[in-house]
C-alpha atoms as a PDB file:
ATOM      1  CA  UNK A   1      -0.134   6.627   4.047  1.00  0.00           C
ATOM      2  CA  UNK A   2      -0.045   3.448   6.006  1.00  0.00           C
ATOM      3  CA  UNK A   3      -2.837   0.841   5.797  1.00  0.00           C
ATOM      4  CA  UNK A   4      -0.995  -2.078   7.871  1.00  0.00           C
ATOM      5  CA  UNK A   5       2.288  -1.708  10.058  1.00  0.00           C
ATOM      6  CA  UNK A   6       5.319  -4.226  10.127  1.00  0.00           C
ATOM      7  CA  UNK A   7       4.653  -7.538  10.592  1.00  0.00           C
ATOM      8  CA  UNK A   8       6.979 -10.180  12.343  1.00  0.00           C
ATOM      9  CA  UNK A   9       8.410 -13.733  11.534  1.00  0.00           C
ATOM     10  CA  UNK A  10       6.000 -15.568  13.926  1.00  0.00           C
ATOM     11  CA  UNK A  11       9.331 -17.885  14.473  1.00  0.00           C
ATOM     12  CA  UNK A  12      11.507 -14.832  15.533  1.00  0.00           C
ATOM     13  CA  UNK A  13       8.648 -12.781  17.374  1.00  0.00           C
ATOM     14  CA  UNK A  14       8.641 -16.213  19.599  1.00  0.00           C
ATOM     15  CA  UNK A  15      12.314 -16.174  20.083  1.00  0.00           C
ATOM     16  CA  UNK A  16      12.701 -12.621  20.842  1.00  0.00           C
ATOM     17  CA  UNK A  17       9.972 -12.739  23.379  1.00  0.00           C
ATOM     18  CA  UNK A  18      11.069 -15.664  24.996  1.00  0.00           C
ATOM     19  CA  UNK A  19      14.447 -14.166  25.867  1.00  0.00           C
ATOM     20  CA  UNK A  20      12.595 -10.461  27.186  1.00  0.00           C
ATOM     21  CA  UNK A  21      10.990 -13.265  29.349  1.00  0.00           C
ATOM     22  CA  UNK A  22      13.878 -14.816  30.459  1.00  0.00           C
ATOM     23  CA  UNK A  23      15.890 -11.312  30.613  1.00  0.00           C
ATOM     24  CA  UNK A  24      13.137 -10.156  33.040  1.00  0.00           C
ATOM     25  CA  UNK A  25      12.307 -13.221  35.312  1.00  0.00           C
ATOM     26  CA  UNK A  26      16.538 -12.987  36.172  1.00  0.00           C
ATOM     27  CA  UNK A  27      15.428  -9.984  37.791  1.00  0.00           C
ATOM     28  CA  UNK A  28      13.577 -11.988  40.261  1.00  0.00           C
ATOM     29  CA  UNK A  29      15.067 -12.261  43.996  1.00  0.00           C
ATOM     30  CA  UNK A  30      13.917 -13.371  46.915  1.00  0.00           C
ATOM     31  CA  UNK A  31      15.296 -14.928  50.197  1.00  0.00           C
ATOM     32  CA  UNK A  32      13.508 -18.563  49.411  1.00  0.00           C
ATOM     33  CA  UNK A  33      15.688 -20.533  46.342  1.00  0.00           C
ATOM     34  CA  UNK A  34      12.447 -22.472  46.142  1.00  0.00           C
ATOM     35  CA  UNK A  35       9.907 -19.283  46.210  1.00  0.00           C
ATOM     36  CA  UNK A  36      12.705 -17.261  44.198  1.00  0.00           C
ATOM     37  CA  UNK A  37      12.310 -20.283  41.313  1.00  0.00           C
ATOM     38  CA  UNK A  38       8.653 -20.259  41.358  1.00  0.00           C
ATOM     39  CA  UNK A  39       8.008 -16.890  41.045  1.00  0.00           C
ATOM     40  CA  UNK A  40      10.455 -16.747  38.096  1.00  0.00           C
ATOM     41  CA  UNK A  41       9.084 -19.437  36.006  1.00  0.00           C
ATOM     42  CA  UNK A  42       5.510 -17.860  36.869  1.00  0.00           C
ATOM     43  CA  UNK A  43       7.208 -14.542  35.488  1.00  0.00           C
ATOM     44  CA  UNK A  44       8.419 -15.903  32.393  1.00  0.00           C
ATOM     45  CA  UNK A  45       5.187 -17.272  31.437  1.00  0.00           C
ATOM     46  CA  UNK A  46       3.374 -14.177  32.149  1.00  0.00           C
ATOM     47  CA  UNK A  47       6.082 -12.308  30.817  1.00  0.00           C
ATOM     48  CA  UNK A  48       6.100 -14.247  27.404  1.00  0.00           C
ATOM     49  CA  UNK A  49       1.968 -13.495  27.043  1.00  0.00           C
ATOM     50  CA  UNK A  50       2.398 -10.479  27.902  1.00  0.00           C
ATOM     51  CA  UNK A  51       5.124  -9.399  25.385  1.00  0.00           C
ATOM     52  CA  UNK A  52       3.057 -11.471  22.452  1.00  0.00           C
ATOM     53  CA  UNK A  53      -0.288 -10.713  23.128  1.00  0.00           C
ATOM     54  CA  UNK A  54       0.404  -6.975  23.519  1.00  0.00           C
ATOM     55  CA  UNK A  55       2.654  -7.137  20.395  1.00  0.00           C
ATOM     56  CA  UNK A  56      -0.381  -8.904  17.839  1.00  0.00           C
ATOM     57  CA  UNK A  57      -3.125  -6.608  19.371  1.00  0.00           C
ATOM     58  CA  UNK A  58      -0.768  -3.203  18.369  1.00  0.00           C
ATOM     59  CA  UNK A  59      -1.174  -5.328  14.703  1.00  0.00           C
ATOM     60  CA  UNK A  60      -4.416  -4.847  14.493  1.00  0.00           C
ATOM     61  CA  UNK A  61      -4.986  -1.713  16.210  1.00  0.00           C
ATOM     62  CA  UNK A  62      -2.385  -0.066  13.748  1.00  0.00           C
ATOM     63  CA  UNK A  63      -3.910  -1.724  10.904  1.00  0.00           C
ATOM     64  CA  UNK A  64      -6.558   0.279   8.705  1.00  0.00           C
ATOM     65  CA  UNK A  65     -10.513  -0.753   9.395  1.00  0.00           C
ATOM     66  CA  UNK A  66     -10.974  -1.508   5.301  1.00  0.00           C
ATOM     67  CA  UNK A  67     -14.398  -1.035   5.813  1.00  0.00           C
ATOM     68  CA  UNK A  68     -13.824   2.530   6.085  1.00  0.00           C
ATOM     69  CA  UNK A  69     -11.180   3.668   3.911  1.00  0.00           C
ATOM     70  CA  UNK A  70     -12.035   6.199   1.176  1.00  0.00           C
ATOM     71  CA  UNK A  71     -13.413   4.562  -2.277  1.00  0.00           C
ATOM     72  CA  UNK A  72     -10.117   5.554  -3.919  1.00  0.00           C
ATOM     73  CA  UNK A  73      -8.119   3.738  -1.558  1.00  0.00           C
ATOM     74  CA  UNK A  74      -9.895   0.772  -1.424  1.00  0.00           C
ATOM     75  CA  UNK A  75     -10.689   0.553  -5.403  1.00  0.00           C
ATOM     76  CA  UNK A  76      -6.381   0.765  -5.414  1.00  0.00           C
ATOM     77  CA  UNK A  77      -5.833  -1.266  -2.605  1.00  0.00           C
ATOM     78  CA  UNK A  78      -7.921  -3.910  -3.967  1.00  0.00           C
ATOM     79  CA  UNK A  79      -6.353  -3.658  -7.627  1.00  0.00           C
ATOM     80  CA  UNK A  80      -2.886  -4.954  -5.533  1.00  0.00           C
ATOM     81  CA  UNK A  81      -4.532  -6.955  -2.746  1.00  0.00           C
ATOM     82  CA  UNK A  82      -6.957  -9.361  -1.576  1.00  0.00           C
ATOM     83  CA  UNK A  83      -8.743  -7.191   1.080  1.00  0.00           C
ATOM     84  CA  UNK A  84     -11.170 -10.571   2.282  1.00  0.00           C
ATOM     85  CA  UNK A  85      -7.758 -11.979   2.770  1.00  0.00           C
ATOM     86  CA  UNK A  86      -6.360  -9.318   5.010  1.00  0.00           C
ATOM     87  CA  UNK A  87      -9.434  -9.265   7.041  1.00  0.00           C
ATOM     88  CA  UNK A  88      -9.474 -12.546   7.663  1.00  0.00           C
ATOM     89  CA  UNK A  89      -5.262 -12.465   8.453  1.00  0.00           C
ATOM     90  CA  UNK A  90      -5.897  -9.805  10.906  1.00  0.00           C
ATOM     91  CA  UNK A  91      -8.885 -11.764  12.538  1.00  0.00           C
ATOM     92  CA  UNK A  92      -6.655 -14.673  13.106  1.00  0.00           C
ATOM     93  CA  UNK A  93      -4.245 -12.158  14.679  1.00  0.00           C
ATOM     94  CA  UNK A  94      -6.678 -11.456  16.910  1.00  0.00           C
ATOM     95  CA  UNK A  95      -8.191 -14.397  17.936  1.00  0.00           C
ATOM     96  CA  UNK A  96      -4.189 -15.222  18.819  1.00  0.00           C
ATOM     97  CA  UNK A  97      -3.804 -12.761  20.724  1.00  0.00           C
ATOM     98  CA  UNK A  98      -6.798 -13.823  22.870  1.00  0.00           C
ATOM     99  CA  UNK A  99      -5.840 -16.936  22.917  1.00  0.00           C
ATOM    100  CA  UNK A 100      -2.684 -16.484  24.320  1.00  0.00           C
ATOM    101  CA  UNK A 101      -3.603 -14.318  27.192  1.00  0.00           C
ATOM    102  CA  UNK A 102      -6.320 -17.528  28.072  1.00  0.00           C
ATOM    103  CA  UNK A 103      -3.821 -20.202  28.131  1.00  0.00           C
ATOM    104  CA  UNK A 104      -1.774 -17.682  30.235  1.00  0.00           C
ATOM    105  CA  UNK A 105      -4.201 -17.896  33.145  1.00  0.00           C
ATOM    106  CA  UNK A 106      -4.390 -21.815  32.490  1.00  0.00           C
ATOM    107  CA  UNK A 107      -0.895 -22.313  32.922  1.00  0.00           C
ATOM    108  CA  UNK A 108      -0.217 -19.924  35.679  1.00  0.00           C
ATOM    109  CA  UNK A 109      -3.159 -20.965  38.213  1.00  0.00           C
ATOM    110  CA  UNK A 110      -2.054 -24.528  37.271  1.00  0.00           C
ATOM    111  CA  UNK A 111       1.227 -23.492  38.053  1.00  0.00           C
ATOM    112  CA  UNK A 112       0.526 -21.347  41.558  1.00  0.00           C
ATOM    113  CA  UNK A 113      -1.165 -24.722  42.903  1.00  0.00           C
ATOM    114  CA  UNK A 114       1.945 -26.712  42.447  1.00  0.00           C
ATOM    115  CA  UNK A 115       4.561 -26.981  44.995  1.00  0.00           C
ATOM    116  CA  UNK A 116       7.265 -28.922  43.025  1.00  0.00           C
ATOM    117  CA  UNK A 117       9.376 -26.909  40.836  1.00  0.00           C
ATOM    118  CA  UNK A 118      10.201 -29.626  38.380  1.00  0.00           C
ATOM    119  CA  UNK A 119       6.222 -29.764  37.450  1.00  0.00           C
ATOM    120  CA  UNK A 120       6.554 -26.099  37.393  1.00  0.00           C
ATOM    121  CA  UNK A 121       9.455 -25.612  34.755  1.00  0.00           C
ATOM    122  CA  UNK A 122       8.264 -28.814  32.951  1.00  0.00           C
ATOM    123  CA  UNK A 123       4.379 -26.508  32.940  1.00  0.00           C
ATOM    124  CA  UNK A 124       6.395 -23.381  31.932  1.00  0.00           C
ATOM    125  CA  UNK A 125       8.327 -25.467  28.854  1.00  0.00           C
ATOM    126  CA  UNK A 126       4.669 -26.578  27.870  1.00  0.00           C
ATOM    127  CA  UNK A 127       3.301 -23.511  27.653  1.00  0.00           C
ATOM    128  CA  UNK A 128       6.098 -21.866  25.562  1.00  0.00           C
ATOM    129  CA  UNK A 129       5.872 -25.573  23.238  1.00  0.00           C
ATOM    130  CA  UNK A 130       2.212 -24.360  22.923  1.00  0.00           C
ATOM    131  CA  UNK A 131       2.338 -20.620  21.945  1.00  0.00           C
ATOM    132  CA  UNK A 132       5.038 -21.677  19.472  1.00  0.00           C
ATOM    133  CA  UNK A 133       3.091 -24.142  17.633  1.00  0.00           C
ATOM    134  CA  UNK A 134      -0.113 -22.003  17.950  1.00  0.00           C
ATOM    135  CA  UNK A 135       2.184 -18.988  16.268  1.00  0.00           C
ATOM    136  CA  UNK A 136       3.702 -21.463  13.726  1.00  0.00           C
ATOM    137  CA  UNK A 137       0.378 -23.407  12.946  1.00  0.00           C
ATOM    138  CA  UNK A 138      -1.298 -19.541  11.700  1.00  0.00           C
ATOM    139  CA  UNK A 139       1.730 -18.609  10.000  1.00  0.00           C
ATOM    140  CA  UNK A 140       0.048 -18.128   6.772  1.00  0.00           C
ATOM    141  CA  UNK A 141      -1.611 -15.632   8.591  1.00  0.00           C
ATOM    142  CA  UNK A 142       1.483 -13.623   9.658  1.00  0.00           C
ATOM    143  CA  UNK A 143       2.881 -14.125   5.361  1.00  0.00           C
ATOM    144  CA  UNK A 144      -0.393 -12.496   3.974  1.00  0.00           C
ATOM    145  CA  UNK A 145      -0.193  -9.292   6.323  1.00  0.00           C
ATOM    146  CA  UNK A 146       3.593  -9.291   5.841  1.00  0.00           C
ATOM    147  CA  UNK A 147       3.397  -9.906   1.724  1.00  0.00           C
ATOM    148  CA  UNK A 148       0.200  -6.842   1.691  1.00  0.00           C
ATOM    149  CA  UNK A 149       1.846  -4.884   3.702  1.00  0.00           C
ATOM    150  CA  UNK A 150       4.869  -4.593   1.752  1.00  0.00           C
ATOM    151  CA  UNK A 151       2.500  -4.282  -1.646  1.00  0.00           C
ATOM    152  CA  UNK A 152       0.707  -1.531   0.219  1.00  0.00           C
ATOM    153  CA  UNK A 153       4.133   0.425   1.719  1.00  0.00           C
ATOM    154  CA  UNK A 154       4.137   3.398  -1.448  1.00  0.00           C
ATOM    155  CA  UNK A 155       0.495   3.822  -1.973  1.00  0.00           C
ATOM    156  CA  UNK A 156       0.205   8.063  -2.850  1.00  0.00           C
ATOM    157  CA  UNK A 157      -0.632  10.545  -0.359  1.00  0.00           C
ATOM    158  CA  UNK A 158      -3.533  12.467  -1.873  1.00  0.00           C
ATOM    159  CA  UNK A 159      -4.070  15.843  -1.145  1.00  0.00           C
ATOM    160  CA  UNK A 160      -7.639  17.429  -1.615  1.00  0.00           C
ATOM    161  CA  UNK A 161      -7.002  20.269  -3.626  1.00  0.00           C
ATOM    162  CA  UNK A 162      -7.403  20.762  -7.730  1.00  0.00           C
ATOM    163  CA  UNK A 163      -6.637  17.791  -9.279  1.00  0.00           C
ATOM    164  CA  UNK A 164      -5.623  16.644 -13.365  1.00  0.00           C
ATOM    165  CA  UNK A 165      -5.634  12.801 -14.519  1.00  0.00           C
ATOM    166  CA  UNK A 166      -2.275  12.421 -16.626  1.00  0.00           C
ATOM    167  CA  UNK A 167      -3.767   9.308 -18.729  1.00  0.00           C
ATOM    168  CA  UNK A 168      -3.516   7.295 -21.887  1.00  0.00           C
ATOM    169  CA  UNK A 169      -1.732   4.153 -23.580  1.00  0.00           C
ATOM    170  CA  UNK A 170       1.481   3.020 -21.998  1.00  0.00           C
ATOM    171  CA  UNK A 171       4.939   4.541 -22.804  1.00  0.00           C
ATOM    172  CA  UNK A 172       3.392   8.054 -24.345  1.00  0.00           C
ATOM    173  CA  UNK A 173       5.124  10.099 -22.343  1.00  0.00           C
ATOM    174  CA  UNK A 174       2.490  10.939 -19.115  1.00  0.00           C
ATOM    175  CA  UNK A 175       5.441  10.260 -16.756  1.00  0.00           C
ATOM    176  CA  UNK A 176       8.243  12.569 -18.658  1.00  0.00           C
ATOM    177  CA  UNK A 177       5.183  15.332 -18.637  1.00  0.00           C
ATOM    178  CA  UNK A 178       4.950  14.654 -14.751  1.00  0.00           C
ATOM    179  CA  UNK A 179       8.634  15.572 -14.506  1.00  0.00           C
ATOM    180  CA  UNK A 180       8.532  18.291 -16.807  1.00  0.00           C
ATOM    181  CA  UNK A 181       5.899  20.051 -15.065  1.00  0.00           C
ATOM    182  CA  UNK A 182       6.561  19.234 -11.279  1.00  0.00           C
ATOM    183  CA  UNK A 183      10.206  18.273 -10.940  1.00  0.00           C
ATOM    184  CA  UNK A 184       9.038  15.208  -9.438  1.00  0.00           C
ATOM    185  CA  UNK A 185      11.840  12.153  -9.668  1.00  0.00           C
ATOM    186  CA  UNK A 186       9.870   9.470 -11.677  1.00  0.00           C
ATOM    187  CA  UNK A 187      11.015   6.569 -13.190  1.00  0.00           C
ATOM    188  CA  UNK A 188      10.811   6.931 -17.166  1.00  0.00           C
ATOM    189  CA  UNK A 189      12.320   4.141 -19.268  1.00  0.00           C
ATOM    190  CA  UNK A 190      11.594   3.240 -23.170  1.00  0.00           C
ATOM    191  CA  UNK A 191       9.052   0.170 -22.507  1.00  0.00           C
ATOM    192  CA  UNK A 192       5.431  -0.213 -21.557  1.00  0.00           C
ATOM    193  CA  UNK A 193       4.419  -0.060 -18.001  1.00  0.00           C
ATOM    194  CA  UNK A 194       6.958   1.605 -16.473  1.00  0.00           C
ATOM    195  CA  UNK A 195       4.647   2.777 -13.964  1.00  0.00           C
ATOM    196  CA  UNK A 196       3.855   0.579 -12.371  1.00  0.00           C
ATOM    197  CA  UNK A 197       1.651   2.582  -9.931  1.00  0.00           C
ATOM    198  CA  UNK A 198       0.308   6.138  -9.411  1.00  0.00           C
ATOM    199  CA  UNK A 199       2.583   8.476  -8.872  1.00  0.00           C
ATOM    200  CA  UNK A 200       1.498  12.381  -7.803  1.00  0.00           C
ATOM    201  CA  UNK A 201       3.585  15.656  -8.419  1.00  0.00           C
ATOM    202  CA  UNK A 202       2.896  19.139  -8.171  1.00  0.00           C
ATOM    203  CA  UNK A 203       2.769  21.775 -10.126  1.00  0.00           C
ATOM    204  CA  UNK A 204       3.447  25.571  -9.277  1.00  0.00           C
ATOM    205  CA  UNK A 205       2.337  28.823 -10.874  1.00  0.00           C
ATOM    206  CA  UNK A 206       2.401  31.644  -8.592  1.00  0.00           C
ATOM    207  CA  UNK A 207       0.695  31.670  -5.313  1.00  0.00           C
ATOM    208  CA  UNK A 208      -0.843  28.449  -7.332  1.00  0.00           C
ATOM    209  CA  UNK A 209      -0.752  24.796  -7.045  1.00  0.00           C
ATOM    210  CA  UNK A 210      -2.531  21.869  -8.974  1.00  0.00           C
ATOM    211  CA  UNK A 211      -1.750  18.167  -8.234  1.00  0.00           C
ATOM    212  CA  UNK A 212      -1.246  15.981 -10.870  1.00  0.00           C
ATOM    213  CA  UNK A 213      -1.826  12.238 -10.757  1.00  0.00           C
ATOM    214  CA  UNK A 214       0.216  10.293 -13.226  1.00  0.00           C
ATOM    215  CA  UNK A 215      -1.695   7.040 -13.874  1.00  0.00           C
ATOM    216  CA  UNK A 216      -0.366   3.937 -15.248  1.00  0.00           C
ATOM    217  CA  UNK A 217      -0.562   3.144 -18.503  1.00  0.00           C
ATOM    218  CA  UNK A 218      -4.185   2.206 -19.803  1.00  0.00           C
ATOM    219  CA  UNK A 219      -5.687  -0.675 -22.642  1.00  0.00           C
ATOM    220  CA  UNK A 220      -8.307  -0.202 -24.146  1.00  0.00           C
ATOM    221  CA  UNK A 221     -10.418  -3.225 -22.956  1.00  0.00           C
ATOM    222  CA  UNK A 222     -13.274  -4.557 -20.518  1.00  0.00           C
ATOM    223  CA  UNK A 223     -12.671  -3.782 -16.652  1.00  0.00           C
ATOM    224  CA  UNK A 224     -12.938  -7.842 -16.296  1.00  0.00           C
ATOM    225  CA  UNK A 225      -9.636  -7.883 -18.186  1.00  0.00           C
ATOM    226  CA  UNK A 226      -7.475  -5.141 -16.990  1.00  0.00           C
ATOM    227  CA  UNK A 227      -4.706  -5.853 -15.340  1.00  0.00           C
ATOM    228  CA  UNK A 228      -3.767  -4.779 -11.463  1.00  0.00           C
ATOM    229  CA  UNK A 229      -1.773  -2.019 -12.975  1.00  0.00           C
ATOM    230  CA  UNK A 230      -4.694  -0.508 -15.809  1.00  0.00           C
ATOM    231  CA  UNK A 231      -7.001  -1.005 -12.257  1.00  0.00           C
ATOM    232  CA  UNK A 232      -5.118   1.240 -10.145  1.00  0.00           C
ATOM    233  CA  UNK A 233      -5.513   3.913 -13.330  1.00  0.00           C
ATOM    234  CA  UNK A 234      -9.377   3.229 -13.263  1.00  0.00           C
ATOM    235  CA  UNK A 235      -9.226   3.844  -9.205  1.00  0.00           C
ATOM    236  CA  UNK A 236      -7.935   7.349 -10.156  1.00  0.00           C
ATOM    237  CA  UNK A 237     -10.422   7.988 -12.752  1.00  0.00           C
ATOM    238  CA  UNK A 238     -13.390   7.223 -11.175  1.00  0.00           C
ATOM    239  CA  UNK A 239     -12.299   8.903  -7.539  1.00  0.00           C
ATOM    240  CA  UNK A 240      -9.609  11.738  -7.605  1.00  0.00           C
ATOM    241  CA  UNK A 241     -11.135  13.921 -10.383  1.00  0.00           C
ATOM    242  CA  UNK A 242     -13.365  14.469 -13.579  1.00  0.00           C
ATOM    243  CA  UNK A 243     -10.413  16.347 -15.236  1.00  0.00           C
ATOM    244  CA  UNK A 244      -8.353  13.929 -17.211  1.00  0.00           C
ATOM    245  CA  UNK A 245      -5.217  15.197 -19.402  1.00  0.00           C
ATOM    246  CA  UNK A 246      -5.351  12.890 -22.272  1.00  0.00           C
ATOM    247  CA  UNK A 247      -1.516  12.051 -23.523  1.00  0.00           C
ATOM    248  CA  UNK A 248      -1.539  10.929 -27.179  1.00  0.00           C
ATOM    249  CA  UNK A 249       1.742   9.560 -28.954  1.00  0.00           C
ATOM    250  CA  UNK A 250       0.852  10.547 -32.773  1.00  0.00           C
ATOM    251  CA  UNK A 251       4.544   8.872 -33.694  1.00  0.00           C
ATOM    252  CA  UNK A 252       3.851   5.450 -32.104  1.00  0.00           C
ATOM    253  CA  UNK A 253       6.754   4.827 -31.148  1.00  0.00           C
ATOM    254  CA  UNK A 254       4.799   4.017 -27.956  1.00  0.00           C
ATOM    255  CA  UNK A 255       4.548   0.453 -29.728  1.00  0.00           C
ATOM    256  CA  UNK A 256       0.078   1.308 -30.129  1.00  0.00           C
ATOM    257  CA  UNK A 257      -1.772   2.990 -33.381  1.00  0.00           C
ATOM    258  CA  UNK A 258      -2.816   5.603 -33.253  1.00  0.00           C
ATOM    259  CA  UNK A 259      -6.235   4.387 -33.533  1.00  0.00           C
ATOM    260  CA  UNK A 260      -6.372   2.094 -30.865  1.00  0.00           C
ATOM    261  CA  UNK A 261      -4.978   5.447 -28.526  1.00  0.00           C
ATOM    262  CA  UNK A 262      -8.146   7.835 -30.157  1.00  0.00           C
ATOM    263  CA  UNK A 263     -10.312   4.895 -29.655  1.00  0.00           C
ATOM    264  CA  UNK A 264      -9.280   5.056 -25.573  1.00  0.00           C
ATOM    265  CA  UNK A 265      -9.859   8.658 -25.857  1.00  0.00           C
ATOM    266  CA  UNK A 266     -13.402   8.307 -27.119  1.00  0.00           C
ATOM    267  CA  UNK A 267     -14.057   5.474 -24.219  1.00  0.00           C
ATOM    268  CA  UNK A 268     -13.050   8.303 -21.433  1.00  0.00           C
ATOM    269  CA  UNK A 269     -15.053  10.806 -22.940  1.00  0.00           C
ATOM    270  CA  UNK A 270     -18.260   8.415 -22.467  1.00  0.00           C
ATOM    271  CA  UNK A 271     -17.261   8.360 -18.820  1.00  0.00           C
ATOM    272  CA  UNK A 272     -18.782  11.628 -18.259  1.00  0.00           C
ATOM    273  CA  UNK A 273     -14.972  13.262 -18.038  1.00  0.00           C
ATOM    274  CA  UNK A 274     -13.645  16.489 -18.696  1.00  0.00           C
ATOM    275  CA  UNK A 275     -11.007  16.034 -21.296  1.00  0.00           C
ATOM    276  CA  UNK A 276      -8.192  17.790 -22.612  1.00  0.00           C
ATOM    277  CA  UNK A 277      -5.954  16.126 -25.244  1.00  0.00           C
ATOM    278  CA  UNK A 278      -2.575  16.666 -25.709  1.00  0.00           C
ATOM    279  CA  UNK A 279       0.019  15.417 -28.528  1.00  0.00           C
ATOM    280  CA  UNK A 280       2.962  14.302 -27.210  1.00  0.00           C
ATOM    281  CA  UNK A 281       6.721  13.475 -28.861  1.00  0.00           C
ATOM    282  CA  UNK A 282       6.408  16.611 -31.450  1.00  0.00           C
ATOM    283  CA  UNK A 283      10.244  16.587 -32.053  1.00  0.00           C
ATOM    284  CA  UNK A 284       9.206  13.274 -33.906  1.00  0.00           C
ATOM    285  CA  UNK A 285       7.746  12.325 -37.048  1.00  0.00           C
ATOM    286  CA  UNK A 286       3.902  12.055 -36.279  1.00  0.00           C
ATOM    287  CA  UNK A 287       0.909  11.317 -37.711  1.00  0.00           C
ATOM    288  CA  UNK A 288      -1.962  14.546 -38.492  1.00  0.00           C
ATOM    289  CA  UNK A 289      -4.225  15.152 -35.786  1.00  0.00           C
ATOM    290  CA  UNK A 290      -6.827  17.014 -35.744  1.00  0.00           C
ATOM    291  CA  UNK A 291      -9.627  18.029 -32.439  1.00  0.00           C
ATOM    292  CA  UNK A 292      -6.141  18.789 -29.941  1.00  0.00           C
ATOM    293  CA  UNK A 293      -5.946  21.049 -27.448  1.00  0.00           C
ATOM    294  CA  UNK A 294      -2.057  21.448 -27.728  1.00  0.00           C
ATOM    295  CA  UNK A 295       0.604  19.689 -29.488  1.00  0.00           C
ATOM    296  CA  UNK A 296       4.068  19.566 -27.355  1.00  0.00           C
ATOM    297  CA  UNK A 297       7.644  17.674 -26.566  1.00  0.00           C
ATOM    298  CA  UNK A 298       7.800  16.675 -23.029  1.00  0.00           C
ATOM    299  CA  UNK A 299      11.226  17.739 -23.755  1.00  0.00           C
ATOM    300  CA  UNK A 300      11.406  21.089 -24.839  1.00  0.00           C
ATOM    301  CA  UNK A 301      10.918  23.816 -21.667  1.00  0.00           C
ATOM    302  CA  UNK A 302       8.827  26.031 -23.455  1.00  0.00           C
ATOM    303  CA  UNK A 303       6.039  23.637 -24.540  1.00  0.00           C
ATOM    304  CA  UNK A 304       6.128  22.862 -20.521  1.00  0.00           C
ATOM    305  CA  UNK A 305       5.657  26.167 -19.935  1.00  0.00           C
ATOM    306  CA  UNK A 306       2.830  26.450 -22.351  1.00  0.00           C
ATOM    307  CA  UNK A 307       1.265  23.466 -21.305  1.00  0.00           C
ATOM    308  CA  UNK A 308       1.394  24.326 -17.279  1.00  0.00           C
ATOM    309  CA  UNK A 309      -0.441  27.582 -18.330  1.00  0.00           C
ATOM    310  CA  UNK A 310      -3.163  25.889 -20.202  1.00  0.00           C
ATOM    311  CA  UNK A 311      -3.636  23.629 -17.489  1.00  0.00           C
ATOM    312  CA  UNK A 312      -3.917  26.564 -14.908  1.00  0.00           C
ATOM    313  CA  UNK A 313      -6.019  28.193 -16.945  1.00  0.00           C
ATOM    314  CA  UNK A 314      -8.547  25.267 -17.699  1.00  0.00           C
ATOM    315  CA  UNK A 315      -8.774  24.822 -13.476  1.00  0.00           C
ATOM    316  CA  UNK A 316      -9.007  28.635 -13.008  1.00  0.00           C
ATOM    317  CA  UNK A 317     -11.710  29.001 -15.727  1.00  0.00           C
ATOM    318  CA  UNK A 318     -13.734  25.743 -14.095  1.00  0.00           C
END
């Protein structure tokens, strides 16, 4: 899903539109050198405005109105942007684009009453001076969109169709469970916050499907300090579904107690969510649990197996 398009250097979006200008006025004949020369410099000017006005309007048009995106979106967005920021990039784009097409009439009805070709170019070489500094001068402008858009480039596609949280404390295991169960390629490495953002798999049984939402790794601790990663995880919590499969690592070799992970738990379960827990890394020595729904190793096939059926089962019987 894309919530702002490519954005351009300012420096080489200037360049490249001065030479389409320049391309495209050499195309330009006429019987009169001195008409010939006028209309051409007239023609790169309008030419150049053209090309850059056109090209920082399809910016905005192709850019999402954040006023309107879906709560998930915009609680995840703004967990890895400053939206107030973008808007205000995007209004500058505008007002640029405006801009230019104005000092485009200046210049070429100051240029259509002149006569003298050398106060013509000289008028043409002032106007490109000025676009160029007006691009440059805003060029924080063109960095913020160009920085968020790049931040915003993998955001998940969600489907609407029956969805399961995969949460709980960093480096448990929700992301070798998400492979296991889907066959989705995810990154899973032996430190905390390895993902670093939602990723979404899905999981057949059948005629069947379920989507599954791996979440990055939560802390048990205050919205007001949770990081931009533990915020995207709260984004899928609150918006994609009430059905959360709680991932518990009773070895801690996840670096956490065991505690701290049941204490998480119990902080979900006051969010009004349907819970299921599951024990994960039983090929390792663990801790007694007791109040689990299943205890499994993401890496034996037939606790998958079990596990996808429970988890068909729990939508089914919904």
């Amino acid at each position: 899903m894309t919530f702002l398009p490519f954005v351009p250097d300012p420096k080489e979006l200037i360049k490249a539109s001065i030479e389409r200008a320049k391309k495209r006025a050499r195309q330009t004949f006429g019987y009169n050198k001195q008409s010939t020369k006028k209309k051409r410099e007239l023609i790169r000017v309008e030419a150049l405005a053209s090309s850059l006005a056109d090209r920082l309007e399809q910016i905005v048009k192709d850019s999402a109105n954040f006023d309107r995106i879906p709560p998930f979106y915009k609680d995840l967005i703004s967990a890895k942007v400053d939206i107030p920021k973008i808007k205000r990039s995007l209004a500058v784009i505008d007002w640029l684009s405006n801009k230019i097409r104005e000092l485009d009439r200046t210049y070429r009805r100051k240029m259509r009453k002149s006569s003298d070709i050398g106060e013509i170019t000289a008028l043409r070489k002032q106007f490109e001076a000025r676009i160029e500094d007006l691009l440059l001068d805003n060029r924080d402008a063109f960095d913020t969109l160009k920085e968020a858009s790049k931040e915003l480039e993998d955001l998940p596609k969600i489907k609407e169709m029956p969805t399961i949280i995969i949460a709980g404390y960093p480096n448990v295991g929700k992301s070798s469970i998400l492979k296991a169960l889907t066959g989705s390629e995810v990154e899973v490495r032996s430190y905390p916050f390895t993902t670093k953002q939602i990723l979404v798999g899905y999981a057949r049984k059948g005629y069947n499907q379920i989507q599954l939402v791996d979440t990055p790794g939560l802390l048990d601790r205050p919205i007001e300090k949770m990081n931009k990663i533990e915020k995207q995880a709260l984004a899928a919590l609150k918006h994609l579904s009430k059905k959360v499969l709680f991932v518990l690592d009773p070895s801690e070799t996840c670096g956490y107690p065991l505690e701290k992970q049941l204490e998480l738990l119990e902080s979900l379960k006051k969010m009004g969510l349907d819970v299921k827990v599951v024990a994960n890394k039983a090929d390792l020595e663990s801790k007694s649990l007791v109040d689990v729904d299943m205890v499994i190793s993401a890496l034996n096939p037939e606790d998958i197996e079990k596990l996808k059926d429970f988890l068909f089962a729990w939508l089914c019987n919904s």
